[in-house]
Every structure is written in structure tokens, then in C-alpha cells.
C-alpha atoms as a PDB file:
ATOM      1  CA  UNK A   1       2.376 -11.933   2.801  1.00  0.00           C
ATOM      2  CA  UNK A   2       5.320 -10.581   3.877  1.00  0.00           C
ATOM      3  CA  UNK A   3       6.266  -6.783   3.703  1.00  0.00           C
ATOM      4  CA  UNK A   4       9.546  -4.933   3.922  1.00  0.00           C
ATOM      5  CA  UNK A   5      10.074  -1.280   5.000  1.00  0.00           C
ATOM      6  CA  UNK A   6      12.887   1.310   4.081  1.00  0.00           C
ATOM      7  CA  UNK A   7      13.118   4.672   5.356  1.00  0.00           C
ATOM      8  CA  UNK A   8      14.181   7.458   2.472  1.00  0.00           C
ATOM      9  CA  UNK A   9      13.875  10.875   3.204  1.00  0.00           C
ATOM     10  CA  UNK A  10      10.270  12.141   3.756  1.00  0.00           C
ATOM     11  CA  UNK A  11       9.333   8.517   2.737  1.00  0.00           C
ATOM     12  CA  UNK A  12       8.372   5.071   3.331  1.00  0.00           C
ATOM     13  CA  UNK A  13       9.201   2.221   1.157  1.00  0.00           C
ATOM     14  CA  UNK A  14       6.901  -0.509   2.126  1.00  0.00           C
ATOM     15  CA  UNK A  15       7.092  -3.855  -0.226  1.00  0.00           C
ATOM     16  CA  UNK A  16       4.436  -6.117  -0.588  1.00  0.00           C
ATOM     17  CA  UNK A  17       5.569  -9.799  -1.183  1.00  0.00           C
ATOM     18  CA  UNK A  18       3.177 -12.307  -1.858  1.00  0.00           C
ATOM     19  CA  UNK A  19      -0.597 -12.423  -2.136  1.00  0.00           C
ATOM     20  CA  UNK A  20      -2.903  -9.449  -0.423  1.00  0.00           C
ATOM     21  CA  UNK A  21      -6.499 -11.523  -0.023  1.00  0.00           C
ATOM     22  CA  UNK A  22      -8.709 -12.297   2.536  1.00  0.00           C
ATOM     23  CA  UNK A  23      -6.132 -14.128   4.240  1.00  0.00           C
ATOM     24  CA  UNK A  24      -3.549 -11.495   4.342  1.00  0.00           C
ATOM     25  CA  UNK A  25      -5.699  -8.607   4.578  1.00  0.00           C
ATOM     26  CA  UNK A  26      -5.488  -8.482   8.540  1.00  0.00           C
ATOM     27  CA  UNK A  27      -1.898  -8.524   8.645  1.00  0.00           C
ATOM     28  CA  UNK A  28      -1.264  -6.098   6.119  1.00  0.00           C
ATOM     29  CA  UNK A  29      -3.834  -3.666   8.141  1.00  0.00           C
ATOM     30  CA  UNK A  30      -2.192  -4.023  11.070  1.00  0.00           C
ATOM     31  CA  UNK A  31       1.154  -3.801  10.223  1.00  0.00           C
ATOM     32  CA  UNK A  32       0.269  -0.392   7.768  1.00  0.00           C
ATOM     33  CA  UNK A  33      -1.326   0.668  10.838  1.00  0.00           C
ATOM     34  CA  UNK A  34       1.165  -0.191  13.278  1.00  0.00           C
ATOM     35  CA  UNK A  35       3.610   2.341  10.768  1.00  0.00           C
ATOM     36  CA  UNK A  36       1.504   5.169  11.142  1.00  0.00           C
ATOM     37  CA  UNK A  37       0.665   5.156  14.832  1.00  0.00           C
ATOM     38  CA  UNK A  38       4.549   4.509  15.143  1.00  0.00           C
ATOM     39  CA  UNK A  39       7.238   5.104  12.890  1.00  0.00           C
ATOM     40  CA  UNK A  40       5.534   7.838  10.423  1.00  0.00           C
ATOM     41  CA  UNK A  41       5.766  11.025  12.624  1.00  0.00           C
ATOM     42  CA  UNK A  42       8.058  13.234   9.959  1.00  0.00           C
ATOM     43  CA  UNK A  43       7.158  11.328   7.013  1.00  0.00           C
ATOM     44  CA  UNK A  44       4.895  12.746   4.151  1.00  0.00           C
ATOM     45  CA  UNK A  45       4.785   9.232   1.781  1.00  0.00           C
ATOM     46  CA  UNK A  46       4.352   6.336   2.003  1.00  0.00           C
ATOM     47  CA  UNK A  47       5.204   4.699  -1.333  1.00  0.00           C
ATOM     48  CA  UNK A  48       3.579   0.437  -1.523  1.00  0.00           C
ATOM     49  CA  UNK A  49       5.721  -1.444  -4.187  1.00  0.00           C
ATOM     50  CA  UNK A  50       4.210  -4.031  -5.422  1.00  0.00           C
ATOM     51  CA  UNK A  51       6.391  -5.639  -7.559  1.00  0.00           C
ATOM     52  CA  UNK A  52       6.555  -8.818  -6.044  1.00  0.00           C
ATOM     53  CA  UNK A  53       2.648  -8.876  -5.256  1.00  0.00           C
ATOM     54  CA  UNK A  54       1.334 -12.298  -7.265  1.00  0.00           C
ATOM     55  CA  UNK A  55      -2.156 -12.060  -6.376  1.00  0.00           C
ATOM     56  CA  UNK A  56      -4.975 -10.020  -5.040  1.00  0.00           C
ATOM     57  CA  UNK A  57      -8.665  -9.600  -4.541  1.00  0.00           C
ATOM     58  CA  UNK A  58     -11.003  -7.240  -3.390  1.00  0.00           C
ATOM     59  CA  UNK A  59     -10.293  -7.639   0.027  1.00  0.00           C
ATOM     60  CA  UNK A  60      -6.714  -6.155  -0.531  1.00  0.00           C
ATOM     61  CA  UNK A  61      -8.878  -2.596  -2.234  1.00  0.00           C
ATOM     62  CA  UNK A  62     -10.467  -2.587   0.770  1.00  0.00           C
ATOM     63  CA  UNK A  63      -7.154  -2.895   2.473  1.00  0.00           C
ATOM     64  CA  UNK A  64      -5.684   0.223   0.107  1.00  0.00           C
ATOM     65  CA  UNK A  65      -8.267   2.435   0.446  1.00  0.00           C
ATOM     66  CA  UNK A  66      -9.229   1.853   3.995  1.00  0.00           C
ATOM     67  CA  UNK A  67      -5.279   2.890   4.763  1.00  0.00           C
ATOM     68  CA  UNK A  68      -5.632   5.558   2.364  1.00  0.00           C
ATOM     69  CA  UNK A  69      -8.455   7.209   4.488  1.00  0.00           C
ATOM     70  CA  UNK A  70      -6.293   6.673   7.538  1.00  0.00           C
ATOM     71  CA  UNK A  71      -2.718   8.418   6.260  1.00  0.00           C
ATOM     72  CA  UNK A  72      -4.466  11.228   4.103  1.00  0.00           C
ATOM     73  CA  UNK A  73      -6.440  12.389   7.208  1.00  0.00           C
ATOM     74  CA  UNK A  74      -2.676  12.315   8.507  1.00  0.00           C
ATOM     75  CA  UNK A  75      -1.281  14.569   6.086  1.00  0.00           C
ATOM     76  CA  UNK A  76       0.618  11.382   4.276  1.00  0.00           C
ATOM     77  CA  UNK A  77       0.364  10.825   0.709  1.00  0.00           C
ATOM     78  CA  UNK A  78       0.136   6.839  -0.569  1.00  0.00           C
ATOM     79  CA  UNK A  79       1.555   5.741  -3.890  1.00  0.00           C
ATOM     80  CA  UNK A  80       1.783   2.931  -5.523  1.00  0.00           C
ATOM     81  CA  UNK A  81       4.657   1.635  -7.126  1.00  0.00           C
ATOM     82  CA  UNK A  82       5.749  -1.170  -9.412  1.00  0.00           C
ATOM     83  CA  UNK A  83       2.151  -3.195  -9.696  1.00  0.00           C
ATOM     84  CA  UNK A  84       2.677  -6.739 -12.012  1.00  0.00           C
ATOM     85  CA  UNK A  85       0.948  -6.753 -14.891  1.00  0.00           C
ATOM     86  CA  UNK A  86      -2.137  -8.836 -12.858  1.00  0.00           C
ATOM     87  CA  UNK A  87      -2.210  -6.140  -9.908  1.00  0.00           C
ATOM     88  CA  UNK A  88      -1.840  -3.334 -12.557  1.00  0.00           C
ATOM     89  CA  UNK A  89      -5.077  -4.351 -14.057  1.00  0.00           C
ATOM     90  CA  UNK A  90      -6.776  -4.978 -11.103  1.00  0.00           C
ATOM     91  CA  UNK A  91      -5.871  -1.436 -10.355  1.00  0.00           C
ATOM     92  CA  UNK A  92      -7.138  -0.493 -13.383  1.00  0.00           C
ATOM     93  CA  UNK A  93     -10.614  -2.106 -13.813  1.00  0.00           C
ATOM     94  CA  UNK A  94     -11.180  -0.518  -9.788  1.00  0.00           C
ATOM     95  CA  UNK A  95      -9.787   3.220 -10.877  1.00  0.00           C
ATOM     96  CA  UNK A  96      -7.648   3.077  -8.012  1.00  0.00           C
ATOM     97  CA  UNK A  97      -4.649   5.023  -9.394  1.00  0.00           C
ATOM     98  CA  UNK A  98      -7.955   8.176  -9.430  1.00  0.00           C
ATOM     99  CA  UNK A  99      -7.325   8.072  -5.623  1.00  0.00           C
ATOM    100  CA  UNK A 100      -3.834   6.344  -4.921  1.00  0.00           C
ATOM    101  CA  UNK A 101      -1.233   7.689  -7.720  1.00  0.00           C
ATOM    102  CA  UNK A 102       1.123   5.029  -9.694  1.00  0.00           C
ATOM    103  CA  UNK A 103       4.677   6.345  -9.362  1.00  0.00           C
ATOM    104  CA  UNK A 104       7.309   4.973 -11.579  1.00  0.00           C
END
């Protein structure tokens, strides 16, 4: 897993490349983490593009929501953007975009 940040305004472009699983799940925490505690003090978004995400399991939910806790109590909004058509419907079948909104 590898990700890539841009600043933009009042946001955060963070994309995901590769596969968010158990195996990837720590570093993705802690480097989502490590952007809050350090780079996120005037930002109100932080938008996760997952374009080039190939794979993921429940671990990486866990990952999304457990961040999602974290920013919102924050006052920063997570998105979602660009899923694949495999992540999409894992986002789906979980009724993840009810908590974490898809932007196009």
C-alpha cells in the first residue's frame, strides 16, 4: 500500500494505491493518523481516492470508519472518491457511503 497526499484548498487528497487488508491496515492507520495530528490543522476534508485500490477486506472498513470517528470528532469531513468497481461494491454491500459520502 502506498498512499499519496495533495494539499487543495480546505482539502486533502490522499490516494490509496494498492491493497488495504490486514496487512496494510497498520500503515494506512498510522499514516491517516500521522495527517491529522500533523498536517490537518486548517483543513476541513479529507477526500480518500481510491482509484487505484485493487483489493480490500474488512480490515480496511475497520480502517475507514475507525479514521472516520477520529477526523469527524475533529471537525473534518471524509469522502471517498473514485472506488473500482470491486471497492465500490464492497462499499456498497457495508453501507459505507451512509456514513462516508462518495464524491465524484
Amino acid at each position: 500500500m502506498e498512499i499519496n497526499y495533495l494539499n487543495k484548498d480546505d482539502s486533502v487528497y490522499a490516494e490509496l494505491s494498492g491493497e488495504l487488508d490486514e496487512y496494510s491496515a497498520e500503515y494506512v492507520r498510522i499514516s491517516l493518523d500521522d495527517l491529522l495530528n500533523k498536517s490537518l490543522k486548517e483543513k476541513t476534508k479529507l477526500i480518500l481516492d481510491f482509484s487505484k485500490v485493487s483489493f480490500m477486506d474488512s480490515t480496511g472498513i475497520g480502517v475507514l470508519l475507525g479514521r472516520y470517528n477520529k477526523f469527524s470528532k475533529n471537525d473534518i469531513m471524509i469522502y471517498i472518491k473514485n472506488p473500482t468497481s470491486y471497492v465500490n461494491r464492497i462499499f456498497e454491500m457495508t453501507g459505507i457511503y451512509q456514513i462516508i459520502p462518495k464524491v465524484s
